[in-house]
Protein backbone atom coordinates (compact mmCIF):
# COMPACT_ATOMS: atom_id res chain seq x y z
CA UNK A 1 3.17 0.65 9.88
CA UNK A 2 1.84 3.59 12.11
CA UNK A 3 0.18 5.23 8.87
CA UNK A 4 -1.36 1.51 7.87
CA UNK A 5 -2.47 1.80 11.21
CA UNK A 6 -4.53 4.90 11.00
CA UNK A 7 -5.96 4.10 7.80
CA UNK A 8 -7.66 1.44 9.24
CA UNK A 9 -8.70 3.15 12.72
CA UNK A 10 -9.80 5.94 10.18
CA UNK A 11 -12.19 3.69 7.87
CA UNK A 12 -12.81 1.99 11.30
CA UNK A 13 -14.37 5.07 12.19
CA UNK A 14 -15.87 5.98 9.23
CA UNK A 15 -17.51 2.61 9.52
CA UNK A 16 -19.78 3.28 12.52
CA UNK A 17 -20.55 6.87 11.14
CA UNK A 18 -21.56 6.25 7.84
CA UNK A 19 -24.42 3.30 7.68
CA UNK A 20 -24.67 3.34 4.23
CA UNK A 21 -20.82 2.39 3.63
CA UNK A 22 -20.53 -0.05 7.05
CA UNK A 23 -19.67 -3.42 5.22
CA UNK A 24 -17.11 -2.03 2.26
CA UNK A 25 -15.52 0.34 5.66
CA UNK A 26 -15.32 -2.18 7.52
CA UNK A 27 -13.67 -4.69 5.30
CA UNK A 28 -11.33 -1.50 4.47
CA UNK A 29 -10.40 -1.00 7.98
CA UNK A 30 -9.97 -5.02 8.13
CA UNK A 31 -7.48 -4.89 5.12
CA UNK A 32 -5.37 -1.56 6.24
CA UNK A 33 -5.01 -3.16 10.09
CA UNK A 34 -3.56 -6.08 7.78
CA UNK A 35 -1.33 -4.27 6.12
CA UNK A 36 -0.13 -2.71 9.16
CA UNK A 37 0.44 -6.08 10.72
CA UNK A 38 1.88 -7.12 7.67
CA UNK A 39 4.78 -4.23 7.49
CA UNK A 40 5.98 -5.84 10.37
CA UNK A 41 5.95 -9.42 9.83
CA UNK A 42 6.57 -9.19 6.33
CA UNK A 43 4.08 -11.59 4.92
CA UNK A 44 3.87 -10.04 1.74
CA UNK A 45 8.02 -10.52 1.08
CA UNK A 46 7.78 -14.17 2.21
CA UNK A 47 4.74 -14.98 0.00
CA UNK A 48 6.92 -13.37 -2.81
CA UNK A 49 9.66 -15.64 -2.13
CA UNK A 50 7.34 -18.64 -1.83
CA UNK A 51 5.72 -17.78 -5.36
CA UNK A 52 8.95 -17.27 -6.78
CA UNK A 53 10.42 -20.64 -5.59
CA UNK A 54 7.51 -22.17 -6.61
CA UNK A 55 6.95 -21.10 -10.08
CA UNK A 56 10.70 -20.93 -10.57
CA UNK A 57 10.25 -17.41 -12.09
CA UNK A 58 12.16 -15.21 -9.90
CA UNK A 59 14.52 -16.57 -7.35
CA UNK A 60 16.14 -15.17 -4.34
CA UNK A 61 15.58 -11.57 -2.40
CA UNK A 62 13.94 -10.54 -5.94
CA UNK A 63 11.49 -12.85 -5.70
CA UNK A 64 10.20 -10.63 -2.23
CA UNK A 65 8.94 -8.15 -4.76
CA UNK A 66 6.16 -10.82 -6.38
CA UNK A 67 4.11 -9.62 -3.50
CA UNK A 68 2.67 -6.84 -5.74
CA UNK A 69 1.43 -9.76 -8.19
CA UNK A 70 -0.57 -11.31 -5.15
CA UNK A 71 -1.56 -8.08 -3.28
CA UNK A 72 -2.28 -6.28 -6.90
CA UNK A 73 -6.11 -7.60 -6.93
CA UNK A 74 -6.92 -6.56 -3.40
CA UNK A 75 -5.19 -3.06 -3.47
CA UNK A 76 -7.31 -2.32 -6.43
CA UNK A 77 -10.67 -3.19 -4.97
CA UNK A 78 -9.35 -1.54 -2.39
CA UNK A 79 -8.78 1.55 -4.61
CA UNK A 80 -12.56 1.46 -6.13
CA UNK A 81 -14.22 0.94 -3.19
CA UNK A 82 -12.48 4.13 -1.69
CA UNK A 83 -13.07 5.65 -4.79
CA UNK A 84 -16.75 5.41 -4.17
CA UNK A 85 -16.91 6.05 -0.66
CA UNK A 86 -15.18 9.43 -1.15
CA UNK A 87 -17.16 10.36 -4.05
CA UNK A 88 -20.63 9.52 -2.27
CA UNK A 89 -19.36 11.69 1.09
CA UNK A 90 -16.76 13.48 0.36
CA UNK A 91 -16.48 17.29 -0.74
CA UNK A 92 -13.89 18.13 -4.08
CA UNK A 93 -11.03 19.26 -1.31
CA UNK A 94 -11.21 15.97 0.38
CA UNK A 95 -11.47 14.33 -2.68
CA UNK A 96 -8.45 15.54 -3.87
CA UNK A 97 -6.48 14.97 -0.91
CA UNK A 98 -7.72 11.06 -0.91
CA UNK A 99 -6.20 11.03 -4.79
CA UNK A 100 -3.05 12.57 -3.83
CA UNK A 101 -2.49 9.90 -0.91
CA UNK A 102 -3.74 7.05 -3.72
CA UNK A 103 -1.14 8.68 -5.98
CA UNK A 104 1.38 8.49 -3.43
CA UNK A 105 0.74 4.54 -2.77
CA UNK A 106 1.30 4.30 -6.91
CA UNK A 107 4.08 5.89 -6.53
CA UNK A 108 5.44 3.70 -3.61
CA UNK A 109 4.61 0.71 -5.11
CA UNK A 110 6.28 1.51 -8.62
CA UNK A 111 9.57 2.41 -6.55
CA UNK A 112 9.51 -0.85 -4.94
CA UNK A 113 9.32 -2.89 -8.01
CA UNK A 114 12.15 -0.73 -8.92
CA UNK A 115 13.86 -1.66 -6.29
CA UNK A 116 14.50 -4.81 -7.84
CA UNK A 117 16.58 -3.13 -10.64
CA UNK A 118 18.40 -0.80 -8.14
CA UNK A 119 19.63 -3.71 -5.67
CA UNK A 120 20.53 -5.58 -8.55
CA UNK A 121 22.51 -2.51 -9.74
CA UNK A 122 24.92 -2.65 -6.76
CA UNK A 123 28.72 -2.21 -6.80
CA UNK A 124 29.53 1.48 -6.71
CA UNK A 125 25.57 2.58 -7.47
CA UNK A 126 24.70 0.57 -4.00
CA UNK A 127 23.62 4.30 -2.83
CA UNK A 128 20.92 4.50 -5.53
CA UNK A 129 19.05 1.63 -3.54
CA UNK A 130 19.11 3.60 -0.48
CA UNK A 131 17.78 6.22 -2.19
CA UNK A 132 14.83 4.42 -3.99
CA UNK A 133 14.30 2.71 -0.67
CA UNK A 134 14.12 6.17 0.97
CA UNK A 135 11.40 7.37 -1.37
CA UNK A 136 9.40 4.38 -1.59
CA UNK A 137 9.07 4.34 2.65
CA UNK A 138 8.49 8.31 2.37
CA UNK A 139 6.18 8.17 -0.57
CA UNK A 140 4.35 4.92 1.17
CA UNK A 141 3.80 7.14 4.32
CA UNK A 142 2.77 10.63 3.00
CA UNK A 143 0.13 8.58 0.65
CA UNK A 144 -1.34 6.47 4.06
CA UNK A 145 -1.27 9.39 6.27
CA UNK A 146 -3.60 11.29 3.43
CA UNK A 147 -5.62 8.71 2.61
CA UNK A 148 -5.95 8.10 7.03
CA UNK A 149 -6.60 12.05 7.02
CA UNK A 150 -8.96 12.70 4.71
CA UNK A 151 -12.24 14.78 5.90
């Protein structure tokens, strides 16, 4: 939530420093301060669920994960308009950090639809969840804080 958070106060920022960019920063800041309201509510789970029950395709807590079907769209606009914010004002270092932090989301979001598998898993492997868990939250951070820290 706290690294959501900084994204947006970060492209927030950016947003009243960079003319040019003002609109696409500002609807970035809009959509990170969403997702940082959204890690705590959990909209994104309970439209899962509500798309599962609806289409009938996926049905109880594994229906949470159909959030990435919904969210999938908007992330990746999100991801291009970054894209060509840091390549019209940012150096090759900062660059690189930005696609490390992007990486890091991927990665995040991959372990969460693997999470699926792993909870289903259960029984004596029950740990394995924890662990994905673990590295989706860690992976989810690290990739927000770089993205939020990015010269």
């Amino acid at each position: 939530m706290a690294a959501f958070f900084a994204a947006a106060v970060a492209a927030f920022l950016c947003a009243t420093a960079i003319p040019a960019w003002r609109l696409r920063l500002a609807l970035l800041a809009a959509w990170f301060a969403f997702l940082s309201l959204d890690d705590v509510v959990e909209v994104h789970e309970r439209l899962g669920i509500r798309l599962g029950n609806a289409t009938g395709l996926v049905g109880g807590e594994e229906a949470g994960r159909l959030w990435v079907v919904v969210y999938l769209p908007v992330m990746a606009v999100s991801l291009v308009m970054l894209l060509r914010v840091a390549r019209s004002v940012c150096s090759a270092q900062a660059r690189r950090l930005l696609h490390g932090g992007l990486v890091e989301i991927g990665a995040a979001v991959a372990a969460e639809v693997v999470g699926a598998w792993t909870r289903r898993v259960g029984g004596s492997l029950g740990w394995l969840y924890d662990v994905n868990v673990a590295v989706e939250e860690a992976a989810e951070s690290a990739g927000w804080l770089l993205v939020a820290t990015t010269p």
